[in-house]
PDB file of N, CA and C in Angstrom:
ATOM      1  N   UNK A   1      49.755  93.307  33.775  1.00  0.00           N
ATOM      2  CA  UNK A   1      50.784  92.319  34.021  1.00  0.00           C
ATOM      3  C   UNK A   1      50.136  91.055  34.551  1.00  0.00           C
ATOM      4  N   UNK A   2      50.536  90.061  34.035  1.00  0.00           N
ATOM      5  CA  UNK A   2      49.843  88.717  34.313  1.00  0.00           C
ATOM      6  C   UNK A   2      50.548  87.807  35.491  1.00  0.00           C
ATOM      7  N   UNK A   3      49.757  87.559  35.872  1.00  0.00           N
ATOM      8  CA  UNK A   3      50.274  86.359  36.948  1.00  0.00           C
ATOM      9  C   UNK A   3      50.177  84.979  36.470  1.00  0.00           C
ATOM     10  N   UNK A   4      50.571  83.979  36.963  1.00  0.00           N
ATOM     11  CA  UNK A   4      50.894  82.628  36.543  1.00  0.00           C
ATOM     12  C   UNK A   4      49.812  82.016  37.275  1.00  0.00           C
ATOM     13  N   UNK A   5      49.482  82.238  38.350  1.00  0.00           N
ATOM     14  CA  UNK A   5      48.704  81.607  39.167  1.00  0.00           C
ATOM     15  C   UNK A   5      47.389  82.393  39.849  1.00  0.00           C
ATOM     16  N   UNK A   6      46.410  81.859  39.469  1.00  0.00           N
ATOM     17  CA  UNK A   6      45.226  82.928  40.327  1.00  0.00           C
ATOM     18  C   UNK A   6      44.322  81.787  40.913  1.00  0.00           C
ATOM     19  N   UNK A   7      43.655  81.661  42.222  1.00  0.00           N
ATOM     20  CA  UNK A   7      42.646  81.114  42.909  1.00  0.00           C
ATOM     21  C   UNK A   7      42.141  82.089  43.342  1.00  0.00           C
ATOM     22  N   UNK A   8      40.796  81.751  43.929  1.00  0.00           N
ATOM     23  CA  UNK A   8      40.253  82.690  44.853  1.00  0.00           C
ATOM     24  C   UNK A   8      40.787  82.056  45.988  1.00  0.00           C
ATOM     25  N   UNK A   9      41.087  82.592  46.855  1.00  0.00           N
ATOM     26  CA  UNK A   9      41.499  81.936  48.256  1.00  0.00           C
ATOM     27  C   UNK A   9      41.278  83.115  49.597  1.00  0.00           C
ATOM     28  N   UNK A  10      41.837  82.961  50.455  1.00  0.00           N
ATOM     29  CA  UNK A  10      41.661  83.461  51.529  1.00  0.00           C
ATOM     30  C   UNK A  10      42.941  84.685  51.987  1.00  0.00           C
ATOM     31  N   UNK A  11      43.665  84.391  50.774  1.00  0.00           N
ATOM     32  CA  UNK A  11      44.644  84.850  50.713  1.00  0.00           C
ATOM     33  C   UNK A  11      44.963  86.097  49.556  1.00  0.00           C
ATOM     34  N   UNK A  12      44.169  86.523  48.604  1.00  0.00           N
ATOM     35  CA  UNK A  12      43.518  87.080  47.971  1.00  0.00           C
ATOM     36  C   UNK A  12      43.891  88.681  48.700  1.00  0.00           C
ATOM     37  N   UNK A  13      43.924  88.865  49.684  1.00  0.00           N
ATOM     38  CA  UNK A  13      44.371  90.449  50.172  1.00  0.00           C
ATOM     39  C   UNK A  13      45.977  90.736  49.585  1.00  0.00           C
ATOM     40  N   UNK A  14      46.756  89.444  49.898  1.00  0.00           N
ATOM     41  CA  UNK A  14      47.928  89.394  49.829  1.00  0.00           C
ATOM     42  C   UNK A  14      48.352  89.613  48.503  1.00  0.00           C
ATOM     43  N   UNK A  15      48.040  88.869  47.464  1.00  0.00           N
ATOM     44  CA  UNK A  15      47.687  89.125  46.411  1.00  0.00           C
ATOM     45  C   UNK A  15      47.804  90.441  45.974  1.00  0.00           C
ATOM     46  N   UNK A  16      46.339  90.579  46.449  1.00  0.00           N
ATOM     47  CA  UNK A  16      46.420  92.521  45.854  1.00  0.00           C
ATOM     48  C   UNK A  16      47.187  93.171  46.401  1.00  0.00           C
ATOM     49  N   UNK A  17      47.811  93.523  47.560  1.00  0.00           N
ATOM     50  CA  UNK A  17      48.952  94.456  47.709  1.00  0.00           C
ATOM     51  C   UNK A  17      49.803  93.893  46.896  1.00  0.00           C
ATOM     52  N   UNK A  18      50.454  92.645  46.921  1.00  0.00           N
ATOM     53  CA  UNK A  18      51.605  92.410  45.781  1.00  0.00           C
ATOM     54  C   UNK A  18      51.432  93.577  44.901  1.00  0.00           C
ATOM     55  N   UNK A  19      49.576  93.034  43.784  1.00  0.00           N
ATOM     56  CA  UNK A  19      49.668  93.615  42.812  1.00  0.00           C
ATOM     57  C   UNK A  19      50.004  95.241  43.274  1.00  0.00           C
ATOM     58  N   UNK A  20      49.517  95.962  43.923  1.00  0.00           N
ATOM     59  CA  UNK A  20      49.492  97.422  44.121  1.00  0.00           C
ATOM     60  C   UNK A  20      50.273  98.319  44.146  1.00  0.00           C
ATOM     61  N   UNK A  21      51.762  97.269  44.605  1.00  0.00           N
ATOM     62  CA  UNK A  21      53.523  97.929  44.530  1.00  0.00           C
ATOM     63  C   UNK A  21      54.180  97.044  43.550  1.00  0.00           C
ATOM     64  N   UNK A  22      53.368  96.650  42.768  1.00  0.00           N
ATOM     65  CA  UNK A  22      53.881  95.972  41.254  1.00  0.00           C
ATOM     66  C   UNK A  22      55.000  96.491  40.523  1.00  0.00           C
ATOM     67  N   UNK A  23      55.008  98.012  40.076  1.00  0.00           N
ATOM     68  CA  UNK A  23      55.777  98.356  39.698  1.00  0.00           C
ATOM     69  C   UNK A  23      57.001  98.608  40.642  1.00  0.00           C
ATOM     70  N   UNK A  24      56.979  98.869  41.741  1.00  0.00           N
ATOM     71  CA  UNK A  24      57.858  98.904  42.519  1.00  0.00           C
ATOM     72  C   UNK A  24      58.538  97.639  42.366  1.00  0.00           C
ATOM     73  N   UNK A  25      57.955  96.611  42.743  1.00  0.00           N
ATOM     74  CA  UNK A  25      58.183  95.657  42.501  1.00  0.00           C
ATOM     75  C   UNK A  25      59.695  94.979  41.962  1.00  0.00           C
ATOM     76  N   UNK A  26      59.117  95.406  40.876  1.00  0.00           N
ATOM     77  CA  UNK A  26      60.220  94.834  38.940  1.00  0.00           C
ATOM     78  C   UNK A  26      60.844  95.917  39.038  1.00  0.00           C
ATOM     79  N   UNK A  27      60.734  97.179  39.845  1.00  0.00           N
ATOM     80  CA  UNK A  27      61.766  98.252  39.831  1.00  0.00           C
ATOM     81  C   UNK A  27      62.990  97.599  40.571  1.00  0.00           C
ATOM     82  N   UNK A  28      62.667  96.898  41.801  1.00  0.00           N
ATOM     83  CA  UNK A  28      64.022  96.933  42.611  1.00  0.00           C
ATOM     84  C   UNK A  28      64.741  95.620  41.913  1.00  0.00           C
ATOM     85  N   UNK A  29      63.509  94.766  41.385  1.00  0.00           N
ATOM     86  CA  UNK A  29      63.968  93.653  40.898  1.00  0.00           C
ATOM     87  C   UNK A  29      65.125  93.424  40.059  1.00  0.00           C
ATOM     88  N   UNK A  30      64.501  94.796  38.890  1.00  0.00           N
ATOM     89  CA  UNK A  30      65.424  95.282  37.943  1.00  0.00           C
ATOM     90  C   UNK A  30      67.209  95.030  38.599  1.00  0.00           C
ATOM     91  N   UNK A  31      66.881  95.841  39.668  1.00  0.00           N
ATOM     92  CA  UNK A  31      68.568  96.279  39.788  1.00  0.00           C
ATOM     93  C   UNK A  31      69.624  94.771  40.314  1.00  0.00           C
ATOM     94  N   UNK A  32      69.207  94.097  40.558  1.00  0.00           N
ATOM     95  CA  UNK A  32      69.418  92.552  41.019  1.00  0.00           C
ATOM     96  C   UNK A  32      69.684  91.364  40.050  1.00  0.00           C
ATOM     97  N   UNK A  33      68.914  91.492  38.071  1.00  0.00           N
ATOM     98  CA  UNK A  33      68.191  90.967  37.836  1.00  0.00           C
ATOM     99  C   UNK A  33      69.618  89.686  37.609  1.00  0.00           C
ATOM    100  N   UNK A  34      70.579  89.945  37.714  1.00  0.00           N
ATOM    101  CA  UNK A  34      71.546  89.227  37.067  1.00  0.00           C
ATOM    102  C   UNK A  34      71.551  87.716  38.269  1.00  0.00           C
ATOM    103  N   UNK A  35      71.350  88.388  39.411  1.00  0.00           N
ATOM    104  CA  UNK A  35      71.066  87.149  40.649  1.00  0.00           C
ATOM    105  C   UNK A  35      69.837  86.515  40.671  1.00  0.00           C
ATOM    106  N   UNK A  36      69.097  86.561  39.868  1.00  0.00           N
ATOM    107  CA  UNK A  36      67.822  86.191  39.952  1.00  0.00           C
ATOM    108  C   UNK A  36      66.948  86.305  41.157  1.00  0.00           C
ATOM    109  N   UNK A  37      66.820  87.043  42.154  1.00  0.00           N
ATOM    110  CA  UNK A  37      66.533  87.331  43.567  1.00  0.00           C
ATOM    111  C   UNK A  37      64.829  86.918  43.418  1.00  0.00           C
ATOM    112  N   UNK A  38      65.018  86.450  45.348  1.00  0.00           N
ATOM    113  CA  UNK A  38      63.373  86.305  45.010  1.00  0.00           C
ATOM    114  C   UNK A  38      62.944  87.503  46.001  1.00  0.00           C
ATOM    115  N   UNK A  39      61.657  87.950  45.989  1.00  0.00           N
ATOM    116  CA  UNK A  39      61.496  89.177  46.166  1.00  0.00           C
ATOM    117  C   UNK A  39      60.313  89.436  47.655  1.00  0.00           C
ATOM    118  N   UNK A  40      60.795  89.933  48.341  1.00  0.00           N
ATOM    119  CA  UNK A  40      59.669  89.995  49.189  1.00  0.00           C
ATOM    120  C   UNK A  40      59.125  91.013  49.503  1.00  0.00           C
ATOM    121  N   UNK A  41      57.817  90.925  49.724  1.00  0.00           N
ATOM    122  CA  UNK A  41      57.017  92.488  50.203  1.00  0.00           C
ATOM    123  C   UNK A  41      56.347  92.235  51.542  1.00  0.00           C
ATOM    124  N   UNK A  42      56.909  92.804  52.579  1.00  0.00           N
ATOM    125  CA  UNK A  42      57.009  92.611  54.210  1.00  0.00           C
ATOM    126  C   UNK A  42      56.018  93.633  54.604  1.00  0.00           C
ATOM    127  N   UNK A  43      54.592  92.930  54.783  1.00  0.00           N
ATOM    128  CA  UNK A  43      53.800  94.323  55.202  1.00  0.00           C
ATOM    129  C   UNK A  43      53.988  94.604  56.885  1.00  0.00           C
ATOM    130  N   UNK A  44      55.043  94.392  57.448  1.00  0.00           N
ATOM    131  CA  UNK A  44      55.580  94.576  58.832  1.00  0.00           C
ATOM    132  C   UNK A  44      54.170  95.198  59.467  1.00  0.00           C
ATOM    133  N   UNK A  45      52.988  95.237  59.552  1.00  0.00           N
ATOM    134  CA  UNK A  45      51.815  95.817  59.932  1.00  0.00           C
ATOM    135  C   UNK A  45      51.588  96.810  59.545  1.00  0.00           C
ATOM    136  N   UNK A  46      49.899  97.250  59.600  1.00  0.00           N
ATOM    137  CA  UNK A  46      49.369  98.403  58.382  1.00  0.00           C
ATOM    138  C   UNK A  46      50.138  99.676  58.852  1.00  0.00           C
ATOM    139  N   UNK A  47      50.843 100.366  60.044  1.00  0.00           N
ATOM    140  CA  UNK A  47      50.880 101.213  60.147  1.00  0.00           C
ATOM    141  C   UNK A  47      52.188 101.901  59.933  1.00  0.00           C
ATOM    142  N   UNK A  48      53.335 100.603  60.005  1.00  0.00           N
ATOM    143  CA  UNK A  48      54.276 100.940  59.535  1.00  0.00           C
ATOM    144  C   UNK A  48      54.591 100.871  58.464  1.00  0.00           C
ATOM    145  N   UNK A  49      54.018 100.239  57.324  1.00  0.00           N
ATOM    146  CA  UNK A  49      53.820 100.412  56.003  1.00  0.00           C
ATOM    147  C   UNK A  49      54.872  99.508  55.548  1.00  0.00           C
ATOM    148  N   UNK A  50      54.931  99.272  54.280  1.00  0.00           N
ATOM    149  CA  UNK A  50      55.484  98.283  53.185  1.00  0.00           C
ATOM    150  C   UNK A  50      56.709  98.365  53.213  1.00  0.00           C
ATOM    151  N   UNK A  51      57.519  97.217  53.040  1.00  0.00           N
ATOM    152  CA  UNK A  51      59.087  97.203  52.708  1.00  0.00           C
ATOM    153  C   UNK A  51      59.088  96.089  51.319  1.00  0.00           C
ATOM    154  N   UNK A  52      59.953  96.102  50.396  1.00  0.00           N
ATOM    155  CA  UNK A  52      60.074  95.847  49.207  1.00  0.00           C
ATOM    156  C   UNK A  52      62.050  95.287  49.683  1.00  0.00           C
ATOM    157  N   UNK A  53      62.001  93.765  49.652  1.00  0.00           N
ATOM    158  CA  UNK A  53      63.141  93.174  49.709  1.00  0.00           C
ATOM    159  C   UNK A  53      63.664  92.568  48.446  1.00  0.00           C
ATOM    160  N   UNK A  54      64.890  92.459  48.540  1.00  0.00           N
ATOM    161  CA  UNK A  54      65.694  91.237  47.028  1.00  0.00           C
ATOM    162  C   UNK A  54      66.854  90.381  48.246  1.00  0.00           C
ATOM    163  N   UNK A  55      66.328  89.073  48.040  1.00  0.00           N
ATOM    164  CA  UNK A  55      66.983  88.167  48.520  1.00  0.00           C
ATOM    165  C   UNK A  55      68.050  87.287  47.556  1.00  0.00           C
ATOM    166  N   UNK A  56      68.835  86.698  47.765  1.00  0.00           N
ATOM    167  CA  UNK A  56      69.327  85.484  47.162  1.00  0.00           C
ATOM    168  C   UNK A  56      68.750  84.385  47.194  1.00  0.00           C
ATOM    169  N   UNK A  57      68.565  83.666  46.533  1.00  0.00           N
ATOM    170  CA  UNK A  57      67.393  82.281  46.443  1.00  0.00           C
ATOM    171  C   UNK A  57      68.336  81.426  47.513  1.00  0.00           C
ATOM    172  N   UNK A  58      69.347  81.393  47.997  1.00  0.00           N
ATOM    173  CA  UNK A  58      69.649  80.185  48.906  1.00  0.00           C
ATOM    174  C   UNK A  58      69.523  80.749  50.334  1.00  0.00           C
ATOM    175  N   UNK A  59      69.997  82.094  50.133  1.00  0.00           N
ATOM    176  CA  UNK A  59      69.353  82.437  51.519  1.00  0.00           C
ATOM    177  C   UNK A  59      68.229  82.723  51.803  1.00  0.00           C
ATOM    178  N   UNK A  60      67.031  82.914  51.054  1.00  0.00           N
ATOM    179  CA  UNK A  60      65.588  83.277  51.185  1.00  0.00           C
ATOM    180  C   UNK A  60      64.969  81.605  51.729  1.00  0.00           C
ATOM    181  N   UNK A  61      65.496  80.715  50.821  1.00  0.00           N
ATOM    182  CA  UNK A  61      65.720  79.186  51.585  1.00  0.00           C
ATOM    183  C   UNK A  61      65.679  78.730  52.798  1.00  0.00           C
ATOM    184  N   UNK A  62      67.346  79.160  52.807  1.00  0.00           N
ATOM    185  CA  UNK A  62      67.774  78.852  54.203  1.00  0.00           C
ATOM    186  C   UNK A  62      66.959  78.837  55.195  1.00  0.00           C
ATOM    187  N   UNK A  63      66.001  80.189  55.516  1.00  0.00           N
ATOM    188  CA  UNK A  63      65.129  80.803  56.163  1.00  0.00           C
ATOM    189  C   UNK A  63      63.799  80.180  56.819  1.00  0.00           C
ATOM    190  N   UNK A  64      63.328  78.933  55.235  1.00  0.00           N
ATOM    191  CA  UNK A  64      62.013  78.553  55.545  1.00  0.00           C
ATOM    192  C   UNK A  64      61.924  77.145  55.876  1.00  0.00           C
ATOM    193  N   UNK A  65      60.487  77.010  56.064  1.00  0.00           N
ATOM    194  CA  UNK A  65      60.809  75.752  56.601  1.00  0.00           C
ATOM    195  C   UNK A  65      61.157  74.506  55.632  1.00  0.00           C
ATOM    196  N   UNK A  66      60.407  73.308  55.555  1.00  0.00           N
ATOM    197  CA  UNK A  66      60.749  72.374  55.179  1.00  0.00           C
ATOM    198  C   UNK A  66      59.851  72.424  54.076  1.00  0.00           C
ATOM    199  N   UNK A  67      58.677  72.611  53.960  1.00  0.00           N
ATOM    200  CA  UNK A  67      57.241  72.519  53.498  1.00  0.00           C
ATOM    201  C   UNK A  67      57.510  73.602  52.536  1.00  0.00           C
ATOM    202  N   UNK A  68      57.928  75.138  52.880  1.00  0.00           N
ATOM    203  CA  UNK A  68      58.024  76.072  52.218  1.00  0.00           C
ATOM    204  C   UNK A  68      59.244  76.079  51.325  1.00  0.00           C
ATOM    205  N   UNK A  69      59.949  75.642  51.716  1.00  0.00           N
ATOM    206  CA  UNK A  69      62.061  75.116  50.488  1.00  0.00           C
ATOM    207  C   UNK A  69      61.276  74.702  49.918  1.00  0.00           C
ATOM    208  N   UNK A  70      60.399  73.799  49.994  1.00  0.00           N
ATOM    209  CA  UNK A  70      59.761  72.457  48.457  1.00  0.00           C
ATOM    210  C   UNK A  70      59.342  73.362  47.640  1.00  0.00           C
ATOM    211  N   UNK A  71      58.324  74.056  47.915  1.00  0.00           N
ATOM    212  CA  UNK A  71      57.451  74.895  47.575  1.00  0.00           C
ATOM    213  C   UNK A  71      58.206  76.394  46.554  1.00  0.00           C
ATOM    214  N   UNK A  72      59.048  76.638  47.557  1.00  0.00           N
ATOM    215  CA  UNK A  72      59.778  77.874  47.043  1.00  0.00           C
ATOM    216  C   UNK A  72      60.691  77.400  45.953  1.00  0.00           C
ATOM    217  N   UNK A  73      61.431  76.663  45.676  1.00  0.00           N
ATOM    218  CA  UNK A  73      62.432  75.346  44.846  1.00  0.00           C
ATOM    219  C   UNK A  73      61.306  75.058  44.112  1.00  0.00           C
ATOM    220  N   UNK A  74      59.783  74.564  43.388  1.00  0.00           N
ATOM    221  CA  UNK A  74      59.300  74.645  42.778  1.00  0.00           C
ATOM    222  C   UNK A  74      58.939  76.149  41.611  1.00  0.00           C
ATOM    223  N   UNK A  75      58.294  76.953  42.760  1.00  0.00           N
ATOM    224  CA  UNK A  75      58.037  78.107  42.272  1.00  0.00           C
ATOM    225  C   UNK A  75      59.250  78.971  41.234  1.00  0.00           C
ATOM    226  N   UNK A  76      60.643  78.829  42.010  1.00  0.00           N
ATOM    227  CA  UNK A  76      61.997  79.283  41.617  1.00  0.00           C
ATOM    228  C   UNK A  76      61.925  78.825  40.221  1.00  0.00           C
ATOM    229  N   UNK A  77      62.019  77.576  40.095  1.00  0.00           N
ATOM    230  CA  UNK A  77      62.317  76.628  38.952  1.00  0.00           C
ATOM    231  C   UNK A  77      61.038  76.800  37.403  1.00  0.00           C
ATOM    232  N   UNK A  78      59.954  77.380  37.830  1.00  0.00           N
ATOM    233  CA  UNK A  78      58.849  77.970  37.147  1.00  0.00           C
ATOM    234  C   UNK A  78      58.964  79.109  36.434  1.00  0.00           C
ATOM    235  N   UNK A  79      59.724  79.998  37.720  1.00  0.00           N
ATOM    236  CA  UNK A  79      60.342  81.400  37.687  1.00  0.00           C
ATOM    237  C   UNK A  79      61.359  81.278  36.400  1.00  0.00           C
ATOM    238  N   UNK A  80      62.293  80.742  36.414  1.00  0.00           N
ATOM    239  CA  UNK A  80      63.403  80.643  35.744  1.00  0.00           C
ATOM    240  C   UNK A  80      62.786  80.166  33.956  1.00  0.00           C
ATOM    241  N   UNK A  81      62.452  79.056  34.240  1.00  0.00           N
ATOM    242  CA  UNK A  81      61.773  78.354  33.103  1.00  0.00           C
ATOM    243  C   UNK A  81      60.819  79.525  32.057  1.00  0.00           C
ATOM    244  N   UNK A  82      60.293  80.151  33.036  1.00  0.00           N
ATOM    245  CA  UNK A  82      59.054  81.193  31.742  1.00  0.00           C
ATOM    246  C   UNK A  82      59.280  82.144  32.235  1.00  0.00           C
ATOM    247  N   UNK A  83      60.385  83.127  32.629  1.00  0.00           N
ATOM    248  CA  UNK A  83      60.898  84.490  33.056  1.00  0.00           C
ATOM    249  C   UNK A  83      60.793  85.187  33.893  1.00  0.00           C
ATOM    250  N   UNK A  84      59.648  84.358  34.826  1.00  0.00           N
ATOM    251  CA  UNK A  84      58.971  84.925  35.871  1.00  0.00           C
ATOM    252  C   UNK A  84      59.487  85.501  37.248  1.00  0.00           C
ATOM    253  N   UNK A  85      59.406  85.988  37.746  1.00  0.00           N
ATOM    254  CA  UNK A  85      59.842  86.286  39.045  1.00  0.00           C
ATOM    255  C   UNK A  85      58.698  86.281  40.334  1.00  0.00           C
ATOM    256  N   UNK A  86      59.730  85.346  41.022  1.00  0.00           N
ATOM    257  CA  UNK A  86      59.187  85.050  42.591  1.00  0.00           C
ATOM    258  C   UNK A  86      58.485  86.134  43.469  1.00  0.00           C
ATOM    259  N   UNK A  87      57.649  86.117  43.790  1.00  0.00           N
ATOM    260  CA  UNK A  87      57.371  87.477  44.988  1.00  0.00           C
ATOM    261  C   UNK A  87      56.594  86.840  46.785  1.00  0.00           C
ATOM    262  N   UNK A  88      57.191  86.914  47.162  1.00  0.00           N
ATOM    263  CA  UNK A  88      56.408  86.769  48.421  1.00  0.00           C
ATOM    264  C   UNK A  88      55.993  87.977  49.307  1.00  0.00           C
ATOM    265  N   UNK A  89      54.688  87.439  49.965  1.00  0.00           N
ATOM    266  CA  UNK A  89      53.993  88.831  50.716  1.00  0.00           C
ATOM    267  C   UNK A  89      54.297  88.011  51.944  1.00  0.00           C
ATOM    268  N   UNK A  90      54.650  88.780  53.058  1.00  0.00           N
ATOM    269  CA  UNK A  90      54.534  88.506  54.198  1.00  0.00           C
ATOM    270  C   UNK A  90      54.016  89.304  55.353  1.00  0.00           C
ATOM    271  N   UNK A  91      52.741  89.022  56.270  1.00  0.00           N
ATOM    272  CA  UNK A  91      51.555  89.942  56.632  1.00  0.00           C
ATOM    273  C   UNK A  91      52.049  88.865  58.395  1.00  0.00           C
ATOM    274  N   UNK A  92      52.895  90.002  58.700  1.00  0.00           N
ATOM    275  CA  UNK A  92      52.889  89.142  60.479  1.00  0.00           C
ATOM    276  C   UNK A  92      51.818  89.984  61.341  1.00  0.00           C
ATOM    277  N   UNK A  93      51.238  90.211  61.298  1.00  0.00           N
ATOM    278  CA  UNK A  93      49.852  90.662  61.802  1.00  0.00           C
ATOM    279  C   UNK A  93      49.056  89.221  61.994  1.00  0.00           C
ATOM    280  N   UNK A  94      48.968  88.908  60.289  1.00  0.00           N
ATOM    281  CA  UNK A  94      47.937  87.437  60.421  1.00  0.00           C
ATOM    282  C   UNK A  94      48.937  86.676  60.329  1.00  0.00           C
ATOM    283  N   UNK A  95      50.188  86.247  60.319  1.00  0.00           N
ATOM    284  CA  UNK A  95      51.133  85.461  60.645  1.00  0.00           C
ATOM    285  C   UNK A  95      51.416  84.315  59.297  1.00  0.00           C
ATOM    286  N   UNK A  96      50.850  85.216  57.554  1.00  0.00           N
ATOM    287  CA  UNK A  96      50.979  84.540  56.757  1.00  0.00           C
ATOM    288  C   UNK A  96      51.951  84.781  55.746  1.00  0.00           C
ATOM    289  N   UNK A  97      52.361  83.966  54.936  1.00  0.00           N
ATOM    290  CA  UNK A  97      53.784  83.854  54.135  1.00  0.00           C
ATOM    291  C   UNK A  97      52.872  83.417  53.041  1.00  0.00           C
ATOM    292  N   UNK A  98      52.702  84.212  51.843  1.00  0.00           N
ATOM    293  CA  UNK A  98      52.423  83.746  50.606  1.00  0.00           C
ATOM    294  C   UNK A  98      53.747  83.870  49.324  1.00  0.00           C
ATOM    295  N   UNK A  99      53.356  82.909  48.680  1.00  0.00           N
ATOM    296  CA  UNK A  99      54.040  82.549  47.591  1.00  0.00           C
ATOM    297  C   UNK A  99      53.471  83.229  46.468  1.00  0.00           C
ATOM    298  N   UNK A 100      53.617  84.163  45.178  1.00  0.00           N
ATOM    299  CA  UNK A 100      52.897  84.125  43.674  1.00  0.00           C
ATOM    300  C   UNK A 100      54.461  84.264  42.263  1.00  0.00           C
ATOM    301  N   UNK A 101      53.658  84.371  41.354  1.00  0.00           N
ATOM    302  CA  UNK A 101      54.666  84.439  40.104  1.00  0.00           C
ATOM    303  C   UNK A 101      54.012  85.774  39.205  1.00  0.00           C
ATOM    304  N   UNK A 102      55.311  86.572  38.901  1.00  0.00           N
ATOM    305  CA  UNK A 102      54.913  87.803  37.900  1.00  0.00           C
ATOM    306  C   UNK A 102      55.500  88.064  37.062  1.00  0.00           C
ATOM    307  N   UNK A 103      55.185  87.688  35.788  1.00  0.00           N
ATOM    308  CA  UNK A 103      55.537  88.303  34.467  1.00  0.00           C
ATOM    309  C   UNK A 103      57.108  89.357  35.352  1.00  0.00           C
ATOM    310  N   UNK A 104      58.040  89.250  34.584  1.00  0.00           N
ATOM    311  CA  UNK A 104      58.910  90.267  34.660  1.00  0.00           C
ATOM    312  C   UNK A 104      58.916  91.780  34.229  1.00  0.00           C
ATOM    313  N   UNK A 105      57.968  92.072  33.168  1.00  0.00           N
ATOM    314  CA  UNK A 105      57.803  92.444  32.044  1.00  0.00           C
ATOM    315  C   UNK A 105      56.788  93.814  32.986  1.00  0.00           C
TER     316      UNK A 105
END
């Protein structure tokens, strides 16, 4: 399954867990798909393990900041345009919020 966007970055862990509950992923996505939800994977810290969310795009919004709406309102609009779906990892351990795009498929 292809992604839209690849750097090497620093952020690159985040990344790979996305990829790792991939199918999970487009599973829950599936059941939503008519809302177009954007999707988050909350690694709430290593020990309590992974949660797999479906948001509404205005409330997943609402939520962020100013910098991140631009950002997320770009990505959305990408999403929509070439079928893609939104995923964000969020790692509050290191206190980071990533953005990527995944093939639906």
């Amino acid at each position: 399954m292809a992604r839209v966007r690849r750097r090497k970055s620093p952020d690159d862990d985040l990344v790979q867990a996305a990829e790792s509950v991939l199918p999970d992923i487009l599973m829950f996505y599936r059941r939503f798909r008519e809302e177009r939800p954007v999707m988050l994977l909350d690694l709430q810290g290593r020990k309590e393990g992974r949660k797999i969310y479906a948001y509404p795009y205005e409330e997943f919004k609402a939520d962020l900041g100013q910098r991140s709406q631009a950002m997320l309102t770009a990505d959305y609009e990408k999403a929509i345009a070439n079928d893609k779906v939104v995923v964000f990892v969020r790692d509050n351990e290191t206190e980071r919020l990533v953005s990527m795009l995944f093939d639906r498929q």
